[in-house]
C-alpha atoms as a PDB file:
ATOM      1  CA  UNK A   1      86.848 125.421  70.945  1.00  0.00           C
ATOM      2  CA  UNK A   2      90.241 126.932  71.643  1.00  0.00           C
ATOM      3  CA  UNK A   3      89.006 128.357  75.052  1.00  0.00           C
ATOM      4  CA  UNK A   4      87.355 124.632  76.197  1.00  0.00           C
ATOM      5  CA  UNK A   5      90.753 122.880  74.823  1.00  0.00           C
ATOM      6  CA  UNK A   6      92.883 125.974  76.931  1.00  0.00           C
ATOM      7  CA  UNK A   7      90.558 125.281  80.324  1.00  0.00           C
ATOM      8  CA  UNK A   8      91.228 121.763  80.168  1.00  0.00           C
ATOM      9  CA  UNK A   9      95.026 122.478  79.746  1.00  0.00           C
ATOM     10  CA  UNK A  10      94.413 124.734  82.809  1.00  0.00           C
ATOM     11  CA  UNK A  11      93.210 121.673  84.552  1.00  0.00           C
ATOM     12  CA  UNK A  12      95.269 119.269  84.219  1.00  0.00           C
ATOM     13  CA  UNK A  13      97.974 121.100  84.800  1.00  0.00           C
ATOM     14  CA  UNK A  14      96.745 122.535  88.428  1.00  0.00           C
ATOM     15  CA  UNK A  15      95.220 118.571  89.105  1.00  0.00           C
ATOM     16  CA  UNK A  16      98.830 117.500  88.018  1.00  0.00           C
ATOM     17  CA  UNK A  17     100.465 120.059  90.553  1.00  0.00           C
ATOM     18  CA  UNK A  18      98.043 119.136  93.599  1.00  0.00           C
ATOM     19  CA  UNK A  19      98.453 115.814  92.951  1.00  0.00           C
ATOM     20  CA  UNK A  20     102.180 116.106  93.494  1.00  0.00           C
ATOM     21  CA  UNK A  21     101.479 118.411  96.841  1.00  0.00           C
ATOM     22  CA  UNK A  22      99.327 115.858  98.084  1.00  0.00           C
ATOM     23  CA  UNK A  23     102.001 112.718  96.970  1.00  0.00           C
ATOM     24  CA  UNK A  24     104.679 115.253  99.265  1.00  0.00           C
ATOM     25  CA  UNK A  25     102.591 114.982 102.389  1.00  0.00           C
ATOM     26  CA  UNK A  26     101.852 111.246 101.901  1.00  0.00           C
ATOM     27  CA  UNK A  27     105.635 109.721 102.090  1.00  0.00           C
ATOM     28  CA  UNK A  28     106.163 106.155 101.112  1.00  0.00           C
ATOM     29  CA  UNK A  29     105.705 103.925 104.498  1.00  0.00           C
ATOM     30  CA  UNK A  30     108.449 100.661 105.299  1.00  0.00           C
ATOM     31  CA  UNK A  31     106.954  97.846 106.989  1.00  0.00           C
ATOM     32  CA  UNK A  32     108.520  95.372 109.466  1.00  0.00           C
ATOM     33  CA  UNK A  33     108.807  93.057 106.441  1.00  0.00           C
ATOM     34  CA  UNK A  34     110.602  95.820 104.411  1.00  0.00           C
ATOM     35  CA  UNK A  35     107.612  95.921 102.102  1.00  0.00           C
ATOM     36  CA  UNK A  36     107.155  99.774 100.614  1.00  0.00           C
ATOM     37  CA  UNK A  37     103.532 100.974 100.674  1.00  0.00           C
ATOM     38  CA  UNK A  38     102.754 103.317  98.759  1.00  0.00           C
ATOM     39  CA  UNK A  39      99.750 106.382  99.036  1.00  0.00           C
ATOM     40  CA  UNK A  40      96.779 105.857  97.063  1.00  0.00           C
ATOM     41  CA  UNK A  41      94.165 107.867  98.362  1.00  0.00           C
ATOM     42  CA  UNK A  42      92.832 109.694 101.438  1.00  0.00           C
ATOM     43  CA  UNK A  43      94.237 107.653 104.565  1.00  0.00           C
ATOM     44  CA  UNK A  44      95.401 104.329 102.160  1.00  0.00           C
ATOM     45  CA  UNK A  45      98.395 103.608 101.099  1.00  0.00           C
ATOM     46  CA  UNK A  46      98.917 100.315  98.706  1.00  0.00           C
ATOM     47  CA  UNK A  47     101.352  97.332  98.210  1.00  0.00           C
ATOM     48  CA  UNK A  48     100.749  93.891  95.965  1.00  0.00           C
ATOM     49  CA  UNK A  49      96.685  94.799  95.575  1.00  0.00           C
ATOM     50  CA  UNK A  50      96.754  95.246  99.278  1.00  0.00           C
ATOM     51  CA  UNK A  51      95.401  98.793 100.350  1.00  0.00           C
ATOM     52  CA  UNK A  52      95.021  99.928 103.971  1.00  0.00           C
ATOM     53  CA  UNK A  53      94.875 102.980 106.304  1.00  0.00           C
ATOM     54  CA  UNK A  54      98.527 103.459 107.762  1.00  0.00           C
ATOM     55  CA  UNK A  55      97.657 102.572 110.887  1.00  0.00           C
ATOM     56  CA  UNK A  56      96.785  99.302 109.779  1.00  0.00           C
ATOM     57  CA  UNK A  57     100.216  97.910 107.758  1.00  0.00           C
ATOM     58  CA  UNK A  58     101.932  96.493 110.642  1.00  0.00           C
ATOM     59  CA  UNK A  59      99.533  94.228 111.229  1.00  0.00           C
ATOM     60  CA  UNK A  60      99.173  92.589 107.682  1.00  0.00           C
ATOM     61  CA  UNK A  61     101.488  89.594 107.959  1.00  0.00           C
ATOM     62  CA  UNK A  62     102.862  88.219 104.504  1.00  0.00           C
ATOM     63  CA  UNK A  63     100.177  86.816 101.652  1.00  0.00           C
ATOM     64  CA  UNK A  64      99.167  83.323 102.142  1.00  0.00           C
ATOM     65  CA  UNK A  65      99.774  80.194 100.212  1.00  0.00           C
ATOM     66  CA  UNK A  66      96.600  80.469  98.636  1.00  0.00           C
ATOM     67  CA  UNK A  67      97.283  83.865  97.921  1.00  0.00           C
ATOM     68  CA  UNK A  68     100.609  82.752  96.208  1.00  0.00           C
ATOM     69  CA  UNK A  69      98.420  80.265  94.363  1.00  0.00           C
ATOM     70  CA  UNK A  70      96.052  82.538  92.696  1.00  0.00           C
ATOM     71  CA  UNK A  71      97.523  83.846  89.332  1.00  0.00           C
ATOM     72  CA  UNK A  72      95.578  87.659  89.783  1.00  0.00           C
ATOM     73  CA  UNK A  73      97.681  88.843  92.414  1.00  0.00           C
ATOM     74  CA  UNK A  74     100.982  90.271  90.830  1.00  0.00           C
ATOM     75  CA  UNK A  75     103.450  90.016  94.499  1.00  0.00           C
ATOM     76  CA  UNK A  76     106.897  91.290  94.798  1.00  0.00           C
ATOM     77  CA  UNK A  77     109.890  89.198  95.797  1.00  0.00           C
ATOM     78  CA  UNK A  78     109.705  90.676  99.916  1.00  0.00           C
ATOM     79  CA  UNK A  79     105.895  89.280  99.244  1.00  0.00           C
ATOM     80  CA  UNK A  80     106.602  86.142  98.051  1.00  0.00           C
ATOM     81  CA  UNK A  81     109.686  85.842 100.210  1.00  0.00           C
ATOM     82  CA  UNK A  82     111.441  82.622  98.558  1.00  0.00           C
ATOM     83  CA  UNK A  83     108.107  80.374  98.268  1.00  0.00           C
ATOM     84  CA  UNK A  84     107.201  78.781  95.425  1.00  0.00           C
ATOM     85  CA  UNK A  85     104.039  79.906  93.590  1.00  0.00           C
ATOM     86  CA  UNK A  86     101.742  77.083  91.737  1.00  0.00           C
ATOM     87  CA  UNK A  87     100.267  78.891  89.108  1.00  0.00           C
ATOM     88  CA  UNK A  88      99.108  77.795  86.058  1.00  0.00           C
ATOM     89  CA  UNK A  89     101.079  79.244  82.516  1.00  0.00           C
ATOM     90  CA  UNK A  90      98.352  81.776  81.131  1.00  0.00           C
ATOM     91  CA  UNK A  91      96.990  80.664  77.802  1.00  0.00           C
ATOM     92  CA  UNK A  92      97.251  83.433  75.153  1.00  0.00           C
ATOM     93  CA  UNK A  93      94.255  82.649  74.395  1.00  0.00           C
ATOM     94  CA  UNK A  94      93.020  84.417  77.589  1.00  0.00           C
ATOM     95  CA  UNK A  95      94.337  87.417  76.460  1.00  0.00           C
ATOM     96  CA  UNK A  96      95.552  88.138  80.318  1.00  0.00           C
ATOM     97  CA  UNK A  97      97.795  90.857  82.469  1.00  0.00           C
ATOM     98  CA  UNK A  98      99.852  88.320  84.265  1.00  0.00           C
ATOM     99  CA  UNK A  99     103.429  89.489  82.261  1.00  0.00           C
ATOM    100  CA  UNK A 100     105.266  86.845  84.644  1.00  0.00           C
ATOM    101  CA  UNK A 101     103.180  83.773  83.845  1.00  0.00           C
ATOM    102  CA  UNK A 102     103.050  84.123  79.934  1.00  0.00           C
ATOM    103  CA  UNK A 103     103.929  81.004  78.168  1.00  0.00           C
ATOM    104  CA  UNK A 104     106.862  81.692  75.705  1.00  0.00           C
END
């Protein structure tokens, strides 16, 4: 059991140091709107639940209203860029993620 618990040890420990080689030669991208996208995977990089191949993040524009509007999409401040979201308070009830909607 020792040997099994030492191998996985082994693991993670290599997976943790690739994954920082790989996070070296994947540096955080600016957009025009100042947005920070950030490498996930591959060619994508990520920002707001967005995730697109770099040659592709200049052309996403800012979220939408109805973006804005729907309560699953957790958007910075360069994302929501002074509008005014209309979403609902979460119920606890629903037992939901959305940390900036909870009802006090």
């Amino acid at each position: 059991m020792d040997a099994i618990t030492n191998l996985i040890g082994e693991w993670q420990q290599l997976r943790a140091e690739l994954a920082a080689v790989e996070r070296a030669e994947h540096p955080d991208i600016t957009d025009r709107h100042g947005r920070v996208w950030t490498w996930k995977a591959k060619d994508l990089y990520r920002h707001c639940g967005i995730a697109a191949p770099e040659y592709m993040i200049n052309d996403f524009g800012l979220p939408t209203q109805a973006a804005l509007d729907n309560p699953n999409y957790d958007l910075c401040d360069v994302c929501t860029d002074g509008r005014k979201r209309n979403v609902p308070d979460c119920e606890p009830e629903w037992n939901c993620s959305h940390a900036m909607h909870q009802r006090a």
